[in-house]
Protein backbone atom coordinates (compact mmCIF):
# COMPACT_ATOMS: atom_id res chain seq x y z
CA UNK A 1 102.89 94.47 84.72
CA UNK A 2 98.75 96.05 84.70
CA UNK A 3 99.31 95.55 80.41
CA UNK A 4 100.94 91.95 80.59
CA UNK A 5 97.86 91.31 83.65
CA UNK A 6 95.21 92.56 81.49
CA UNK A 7 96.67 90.91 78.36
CA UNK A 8 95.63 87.45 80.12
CA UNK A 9 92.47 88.68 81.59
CA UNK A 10 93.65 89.31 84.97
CA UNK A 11 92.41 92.53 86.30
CA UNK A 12 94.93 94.40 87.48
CA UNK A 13 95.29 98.02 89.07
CA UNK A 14 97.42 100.88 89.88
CA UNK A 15 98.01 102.08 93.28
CA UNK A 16 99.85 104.71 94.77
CA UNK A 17 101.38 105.07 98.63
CA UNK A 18 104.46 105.60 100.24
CA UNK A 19 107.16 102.82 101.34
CA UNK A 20 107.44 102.91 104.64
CA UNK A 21 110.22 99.82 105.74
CA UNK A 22 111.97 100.20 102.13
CA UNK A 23 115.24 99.05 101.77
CA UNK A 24 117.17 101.74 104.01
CA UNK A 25 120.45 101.35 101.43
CA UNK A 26 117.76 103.02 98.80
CA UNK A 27 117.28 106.17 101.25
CA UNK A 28 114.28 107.73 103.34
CA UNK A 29 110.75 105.94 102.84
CA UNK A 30 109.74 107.91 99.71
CA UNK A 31 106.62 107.87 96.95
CA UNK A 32 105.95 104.40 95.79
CA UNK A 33 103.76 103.07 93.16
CA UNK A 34 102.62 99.44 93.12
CA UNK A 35 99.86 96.75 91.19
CA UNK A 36 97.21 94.73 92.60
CA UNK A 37 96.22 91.96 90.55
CA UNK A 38 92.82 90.25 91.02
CA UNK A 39 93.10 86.49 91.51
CA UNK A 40 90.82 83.56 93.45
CA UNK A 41 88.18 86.18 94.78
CA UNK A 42 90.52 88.94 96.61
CA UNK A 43 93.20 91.46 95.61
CA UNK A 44 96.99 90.48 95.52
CA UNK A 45 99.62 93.04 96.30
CA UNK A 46 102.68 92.91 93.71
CA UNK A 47 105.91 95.15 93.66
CA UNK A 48 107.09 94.74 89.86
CA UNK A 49 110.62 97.18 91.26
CA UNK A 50 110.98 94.77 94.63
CA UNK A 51 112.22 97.72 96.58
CA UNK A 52 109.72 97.85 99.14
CA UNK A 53 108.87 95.72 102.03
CA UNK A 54 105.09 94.86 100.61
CA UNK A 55 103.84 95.27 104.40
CA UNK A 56 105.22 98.20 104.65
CA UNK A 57 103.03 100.51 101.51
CA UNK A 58 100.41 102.62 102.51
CA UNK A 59 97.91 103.33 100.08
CA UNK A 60 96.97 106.79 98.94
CA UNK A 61 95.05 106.07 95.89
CA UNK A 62 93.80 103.17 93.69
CA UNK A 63 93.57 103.76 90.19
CA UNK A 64 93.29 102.61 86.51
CA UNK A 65 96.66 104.05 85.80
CA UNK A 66 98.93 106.48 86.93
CA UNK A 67 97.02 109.22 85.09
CA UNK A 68 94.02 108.42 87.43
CA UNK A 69 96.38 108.45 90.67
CA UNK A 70 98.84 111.22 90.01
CA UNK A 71 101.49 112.00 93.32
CA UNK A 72 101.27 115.50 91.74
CA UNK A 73 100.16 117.38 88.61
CA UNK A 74 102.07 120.45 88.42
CA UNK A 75 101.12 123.85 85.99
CA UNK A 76 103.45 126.61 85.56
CA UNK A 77 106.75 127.70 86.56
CA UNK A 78 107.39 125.16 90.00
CA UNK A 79 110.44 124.99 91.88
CA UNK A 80 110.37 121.12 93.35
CA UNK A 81 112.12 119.68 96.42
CA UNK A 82 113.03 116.17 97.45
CA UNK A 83 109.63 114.65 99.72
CA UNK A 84 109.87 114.46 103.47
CA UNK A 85 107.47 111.58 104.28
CA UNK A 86 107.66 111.08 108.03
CA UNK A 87 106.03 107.76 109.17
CA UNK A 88 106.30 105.74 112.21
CA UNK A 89 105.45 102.13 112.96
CA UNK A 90 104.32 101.14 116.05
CA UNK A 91 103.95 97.56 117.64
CA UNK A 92 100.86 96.54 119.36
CA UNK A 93 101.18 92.64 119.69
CA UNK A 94 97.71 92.79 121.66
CA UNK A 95 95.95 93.79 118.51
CA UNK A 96 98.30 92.27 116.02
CA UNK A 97 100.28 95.12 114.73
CA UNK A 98 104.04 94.58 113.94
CA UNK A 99 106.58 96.40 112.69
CA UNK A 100 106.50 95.36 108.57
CA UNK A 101 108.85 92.07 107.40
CA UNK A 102 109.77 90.23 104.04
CA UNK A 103 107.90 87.09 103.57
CA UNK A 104 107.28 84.63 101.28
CA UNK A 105 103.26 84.17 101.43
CA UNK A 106 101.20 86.22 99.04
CA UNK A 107 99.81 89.77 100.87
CA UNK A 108 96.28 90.25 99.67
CA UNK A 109 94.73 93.36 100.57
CA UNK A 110 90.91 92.29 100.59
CA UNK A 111 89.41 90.13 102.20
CA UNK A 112 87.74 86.74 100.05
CA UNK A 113 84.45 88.34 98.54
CA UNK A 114 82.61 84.82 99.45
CA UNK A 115 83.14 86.04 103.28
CA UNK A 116 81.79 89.59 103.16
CA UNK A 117 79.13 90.55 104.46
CA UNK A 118 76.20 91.03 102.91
C-alpha cells in the first residue's frame, strides 16, 4: 500500500504498534504493522490486512519502512517465543475515553496542520 501511495504522490508511512481490540477469533492482541497516508492536511490511519480494530493500535514507531521500525532485529543463535502483550482499556466517559469500536469515518491521527499552533 506505502509503494501504490507513493506511486501517486501520496506520502505514505510505516508504523508499527500492537492491536489491542483485534478480532478475538485471530487470538491474543499481538504485533501489528499499519500505513498512514497523508491526505487534506493531517495523517489517515489505514489497515491494508483489516484485522485490527483501527482504534484499537498503539503506536510504537513511525517509519519509512519496516527496515526503519523493526519489532526486533535478532543476531546469532536465538531461541524465540510467541509475544505476551498485556494491555488493558479503560473507560473514562468524563474525559472521552472508550473502549475501541469499528466505524465507518476515517481515523486520522494528527490533528489539521492549519489548526496547530504556532
Amino acid at each position: 500500500m506505502i509503494a501504490l501511495c507513493r506511486a501517486i504522490n501520496l506520502p505514505a508511512r510505516f508504523v508499527t504498534g500492537t492491536d489491542y481490540g483485534a478480532d478475538p477469533n485471530l487470538g491474543p492482541p499481538d504485533f501489528h504493522a499499519y500505513v498512514e497516508v497523508y491526505l487534506g492536511s493531517r495523517w489517515y490511519l489505514f489497515d491494508p490486512s483489516g484485522t485490527a480494530i483501527p482504534m484499537g493500535m498503539m503506536r510504537i514507531a513511525t517509519g519509512r519502512d519496516a527496515a526503519d521500525v523493526a519489532f526486533a532485529t535478532i543476531f546469532g543463535g536465538v531461541i524465540s517465543e510467541q509475544p505476551l502483550i498485556h494491555a488493558v482499556a479503560e473507560v473514562d466517559a468524563a474525559n472521552g475515553h472508550e473502549l475501541p469500536e469499528h466505524t465507518t469515518l476515517a481515523l486520522s491521527t494528527d490533528t489539521p496542520c492549519d489548526s496547530r499552533p504556532v
